[in-house]
PDB file of N, CA and C in Angstrom:
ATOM      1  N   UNK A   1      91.362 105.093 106.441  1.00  0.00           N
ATOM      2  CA  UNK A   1      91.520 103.693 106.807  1.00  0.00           C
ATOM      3  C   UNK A   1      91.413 103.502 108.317  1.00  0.00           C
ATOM      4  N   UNK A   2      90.863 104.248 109.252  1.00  0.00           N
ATOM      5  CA  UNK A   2      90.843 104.318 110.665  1.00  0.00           C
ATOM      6  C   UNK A   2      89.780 102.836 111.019  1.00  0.00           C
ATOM      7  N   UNK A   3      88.506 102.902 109.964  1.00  0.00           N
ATOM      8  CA  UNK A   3      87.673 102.470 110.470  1.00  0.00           C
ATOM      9  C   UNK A   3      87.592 100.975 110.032  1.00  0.00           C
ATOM     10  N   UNK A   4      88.883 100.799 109.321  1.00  0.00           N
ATOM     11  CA  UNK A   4      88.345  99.612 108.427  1.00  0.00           C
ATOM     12  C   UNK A   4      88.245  97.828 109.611  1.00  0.00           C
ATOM     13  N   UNK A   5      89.063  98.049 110.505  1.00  0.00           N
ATOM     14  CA  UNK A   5      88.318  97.076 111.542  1.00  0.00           C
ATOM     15  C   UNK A   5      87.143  96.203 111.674  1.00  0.00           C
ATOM     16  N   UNK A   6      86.267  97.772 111.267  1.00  0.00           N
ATOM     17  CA  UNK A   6      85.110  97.652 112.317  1.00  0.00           C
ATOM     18  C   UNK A   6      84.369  96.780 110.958  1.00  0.00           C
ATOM     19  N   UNK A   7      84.294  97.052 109.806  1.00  0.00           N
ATOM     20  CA  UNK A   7      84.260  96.391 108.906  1.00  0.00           C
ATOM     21  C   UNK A   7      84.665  95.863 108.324  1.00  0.00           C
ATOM     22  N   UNK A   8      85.375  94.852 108.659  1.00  0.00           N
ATOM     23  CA  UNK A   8      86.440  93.692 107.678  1.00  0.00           C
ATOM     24  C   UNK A   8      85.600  92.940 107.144  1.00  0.00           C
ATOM     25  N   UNK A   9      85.737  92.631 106.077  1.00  0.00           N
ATOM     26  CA  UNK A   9      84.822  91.477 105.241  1.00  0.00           C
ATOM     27  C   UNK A   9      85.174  90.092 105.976  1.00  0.00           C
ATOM     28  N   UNK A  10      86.633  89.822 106.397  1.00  0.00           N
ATOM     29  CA  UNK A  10      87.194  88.467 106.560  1.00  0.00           C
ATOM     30  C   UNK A  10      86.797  88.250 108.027  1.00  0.00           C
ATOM     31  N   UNK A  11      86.176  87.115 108.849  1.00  0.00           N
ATOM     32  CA  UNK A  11      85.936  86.868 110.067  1.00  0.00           C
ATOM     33  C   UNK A  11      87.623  86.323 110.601  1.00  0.00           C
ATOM     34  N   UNK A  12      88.314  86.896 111.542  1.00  0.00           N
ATOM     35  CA  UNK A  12      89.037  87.149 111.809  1.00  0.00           C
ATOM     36  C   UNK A  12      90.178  87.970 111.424  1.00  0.00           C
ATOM     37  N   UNK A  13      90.090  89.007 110.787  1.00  0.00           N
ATOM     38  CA  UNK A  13      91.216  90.030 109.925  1.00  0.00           C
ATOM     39  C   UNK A  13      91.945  90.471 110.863  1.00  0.00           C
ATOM     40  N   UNK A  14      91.321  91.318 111.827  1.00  0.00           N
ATOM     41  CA  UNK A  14      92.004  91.806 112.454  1.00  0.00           C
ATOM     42  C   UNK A  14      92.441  91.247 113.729  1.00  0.00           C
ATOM     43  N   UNK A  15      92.008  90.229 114.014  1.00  0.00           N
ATOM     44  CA  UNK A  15      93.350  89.018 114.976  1.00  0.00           C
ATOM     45  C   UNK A  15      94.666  89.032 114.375  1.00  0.00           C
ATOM     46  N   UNK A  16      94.146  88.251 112.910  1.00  0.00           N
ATOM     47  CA  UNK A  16      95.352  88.270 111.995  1.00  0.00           C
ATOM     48  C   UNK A  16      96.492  89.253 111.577  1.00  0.00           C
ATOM     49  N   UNK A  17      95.966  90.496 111.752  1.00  0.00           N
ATOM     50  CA  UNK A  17      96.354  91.585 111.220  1.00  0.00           C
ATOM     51  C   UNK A  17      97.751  92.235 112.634  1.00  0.00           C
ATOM     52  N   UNK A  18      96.561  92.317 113.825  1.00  0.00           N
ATOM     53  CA  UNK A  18      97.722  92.584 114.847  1.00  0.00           C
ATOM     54  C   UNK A  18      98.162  91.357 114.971  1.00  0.00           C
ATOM     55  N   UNK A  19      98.144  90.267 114.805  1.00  0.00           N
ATOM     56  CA  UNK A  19      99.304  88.879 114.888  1.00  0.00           C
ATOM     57  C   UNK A  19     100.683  89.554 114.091  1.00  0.00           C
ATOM     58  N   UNK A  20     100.647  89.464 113.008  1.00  0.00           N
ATOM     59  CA  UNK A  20     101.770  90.218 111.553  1.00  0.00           C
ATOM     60  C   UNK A  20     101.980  91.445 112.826  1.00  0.00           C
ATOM     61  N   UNK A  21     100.778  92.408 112.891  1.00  0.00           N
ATOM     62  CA  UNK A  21     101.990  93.319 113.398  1.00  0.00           C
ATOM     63  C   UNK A  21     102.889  92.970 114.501  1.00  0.00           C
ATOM     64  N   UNK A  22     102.187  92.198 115.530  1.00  0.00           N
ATOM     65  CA  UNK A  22     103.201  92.002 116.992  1.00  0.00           C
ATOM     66  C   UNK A  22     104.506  90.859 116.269  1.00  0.00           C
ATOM     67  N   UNK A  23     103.928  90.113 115.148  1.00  0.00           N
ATOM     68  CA  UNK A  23     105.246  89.775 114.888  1.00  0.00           C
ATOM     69  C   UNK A  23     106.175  90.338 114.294  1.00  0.00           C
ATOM     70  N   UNK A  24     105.860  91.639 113.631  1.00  0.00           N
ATOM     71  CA  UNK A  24     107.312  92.263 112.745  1.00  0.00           C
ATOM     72  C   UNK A  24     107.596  93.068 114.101  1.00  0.00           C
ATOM     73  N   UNK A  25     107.108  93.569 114.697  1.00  0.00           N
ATOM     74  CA  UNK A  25     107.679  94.339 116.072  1.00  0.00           C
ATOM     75  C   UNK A  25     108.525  93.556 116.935  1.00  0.00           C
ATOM     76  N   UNK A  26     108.238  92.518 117.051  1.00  0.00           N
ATOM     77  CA  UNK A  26     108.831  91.291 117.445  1.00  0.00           C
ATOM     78  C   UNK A  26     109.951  91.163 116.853  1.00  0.00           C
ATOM     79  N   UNK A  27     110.020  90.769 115.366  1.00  0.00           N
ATOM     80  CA  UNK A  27     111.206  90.518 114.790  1.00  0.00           C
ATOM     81  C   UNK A  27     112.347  91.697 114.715  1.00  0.00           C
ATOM     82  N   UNK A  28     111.824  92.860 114.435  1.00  0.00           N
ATOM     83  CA  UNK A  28     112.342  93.770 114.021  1.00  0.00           C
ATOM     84  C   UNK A  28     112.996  94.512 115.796  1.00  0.00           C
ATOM     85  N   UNK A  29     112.462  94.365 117.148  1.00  0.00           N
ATOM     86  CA  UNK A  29     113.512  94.498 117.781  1.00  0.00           C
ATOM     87  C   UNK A  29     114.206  93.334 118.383  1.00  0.00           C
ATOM     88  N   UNK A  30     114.216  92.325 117.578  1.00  0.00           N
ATOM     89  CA  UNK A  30     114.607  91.167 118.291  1.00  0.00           C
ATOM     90  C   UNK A  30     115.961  91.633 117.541  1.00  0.00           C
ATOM     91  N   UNK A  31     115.928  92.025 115.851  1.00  0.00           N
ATOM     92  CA  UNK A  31     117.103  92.179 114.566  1.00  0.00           C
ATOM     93  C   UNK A  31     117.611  93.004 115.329  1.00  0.00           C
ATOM     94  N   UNK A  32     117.176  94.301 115.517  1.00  0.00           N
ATOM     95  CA  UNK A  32     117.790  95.511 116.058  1.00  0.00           C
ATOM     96  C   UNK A  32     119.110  95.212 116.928  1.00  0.00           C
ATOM     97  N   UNK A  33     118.254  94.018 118.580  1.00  0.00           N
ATOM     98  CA  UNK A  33     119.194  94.181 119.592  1.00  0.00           C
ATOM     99  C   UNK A  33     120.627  93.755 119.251  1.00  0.00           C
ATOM    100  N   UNK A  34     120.057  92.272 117.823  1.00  0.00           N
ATOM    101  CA  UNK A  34     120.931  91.087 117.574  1.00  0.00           C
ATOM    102  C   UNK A  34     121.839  91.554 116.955  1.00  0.00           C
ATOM    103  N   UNK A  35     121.344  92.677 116.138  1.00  0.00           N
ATOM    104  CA  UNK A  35     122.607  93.584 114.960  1.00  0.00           C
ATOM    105  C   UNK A  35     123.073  94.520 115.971  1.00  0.00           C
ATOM    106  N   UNK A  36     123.014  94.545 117.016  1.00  0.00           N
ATOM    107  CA  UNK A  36     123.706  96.181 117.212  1.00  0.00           C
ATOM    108  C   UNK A  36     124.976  96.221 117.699  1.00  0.00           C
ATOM    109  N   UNK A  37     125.134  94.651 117.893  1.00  0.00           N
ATOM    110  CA  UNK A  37     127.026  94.983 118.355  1.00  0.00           C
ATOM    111  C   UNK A  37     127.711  95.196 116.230  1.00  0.00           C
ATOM    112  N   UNK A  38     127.118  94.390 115.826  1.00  0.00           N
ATOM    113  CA  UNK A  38     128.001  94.389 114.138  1.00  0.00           C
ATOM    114  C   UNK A  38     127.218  95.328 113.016  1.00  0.00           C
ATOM    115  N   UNK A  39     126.234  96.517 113.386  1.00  0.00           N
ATOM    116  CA  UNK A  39     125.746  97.367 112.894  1.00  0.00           C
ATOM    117  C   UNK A  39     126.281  98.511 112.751  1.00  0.00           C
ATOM    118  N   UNK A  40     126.064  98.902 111.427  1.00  0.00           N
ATOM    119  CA  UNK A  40     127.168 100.404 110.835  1.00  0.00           C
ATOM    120  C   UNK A  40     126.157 101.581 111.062  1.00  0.00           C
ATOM    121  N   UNK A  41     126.623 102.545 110.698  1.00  0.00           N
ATOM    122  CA  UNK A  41     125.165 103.785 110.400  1.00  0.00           C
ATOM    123  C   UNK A  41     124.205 103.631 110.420  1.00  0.00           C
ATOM    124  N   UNK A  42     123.491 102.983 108.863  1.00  0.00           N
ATOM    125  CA  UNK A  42     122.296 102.910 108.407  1.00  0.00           C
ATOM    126  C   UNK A  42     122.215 101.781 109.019  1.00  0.00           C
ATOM    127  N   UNK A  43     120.334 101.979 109.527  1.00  0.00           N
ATOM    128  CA  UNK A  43     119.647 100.125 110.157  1.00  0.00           C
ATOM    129  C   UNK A  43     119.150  99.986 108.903  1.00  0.00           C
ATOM    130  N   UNK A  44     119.494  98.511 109.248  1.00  0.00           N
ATOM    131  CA  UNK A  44     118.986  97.534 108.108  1.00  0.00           C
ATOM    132  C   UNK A  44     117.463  98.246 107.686  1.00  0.00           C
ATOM    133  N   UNK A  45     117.568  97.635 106.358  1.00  0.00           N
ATOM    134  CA  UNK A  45     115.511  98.192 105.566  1.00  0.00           C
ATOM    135  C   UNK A  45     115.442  96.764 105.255  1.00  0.00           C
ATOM    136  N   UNK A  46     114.386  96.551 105.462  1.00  0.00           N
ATOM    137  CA  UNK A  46     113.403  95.530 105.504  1.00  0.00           C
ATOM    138  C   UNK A  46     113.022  95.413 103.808  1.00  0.00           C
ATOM    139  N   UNK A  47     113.327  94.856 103.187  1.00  0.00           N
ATOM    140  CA  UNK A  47     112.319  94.834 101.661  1.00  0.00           C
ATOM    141  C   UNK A  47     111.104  95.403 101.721  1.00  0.00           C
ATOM    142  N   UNK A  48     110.566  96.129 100.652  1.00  0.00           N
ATOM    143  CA  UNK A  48     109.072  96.205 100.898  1.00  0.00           C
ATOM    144  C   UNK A  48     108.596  95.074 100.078  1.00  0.00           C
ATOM    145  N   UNK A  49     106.889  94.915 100.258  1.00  0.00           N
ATOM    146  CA  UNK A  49     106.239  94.265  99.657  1.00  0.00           C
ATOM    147  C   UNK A  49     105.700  94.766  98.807  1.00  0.00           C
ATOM    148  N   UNK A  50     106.034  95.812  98.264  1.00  0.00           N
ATOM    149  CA  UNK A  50     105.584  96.817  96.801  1.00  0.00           C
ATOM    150  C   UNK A  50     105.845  95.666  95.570  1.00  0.00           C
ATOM    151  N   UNK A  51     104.650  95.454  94.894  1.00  0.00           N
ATOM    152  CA  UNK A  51     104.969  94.898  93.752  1.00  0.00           C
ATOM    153  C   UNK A  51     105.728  95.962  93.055  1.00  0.00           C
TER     154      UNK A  51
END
């Protein structure tokens, strides 16, 4: 899956694609900083999207 970029069927995929990612990176240390005064052991898991 390295190359699949370079061939996306969809005209804009991969805008879209790093958008989602900079936003879960986003969210996910925004959760981190916000949980870490009332955070136990385990960090939170995210649901997957596994059907």
């Amino acid at each position: 899956m390295t190359q699949f970029s370079s061939i996306s069927p969809i005209p804009g995929f991969r805008d879209w694609l790093t958008g989602e990612i900079n936003i879960q990176k986003w969210q996910f240390e925004r959760g981190a900083v916000s949980d870490h005064s009332k955070r136990d052991h385990a960090p939170q898991k995210v649901p997957s999207q596994k059907p």
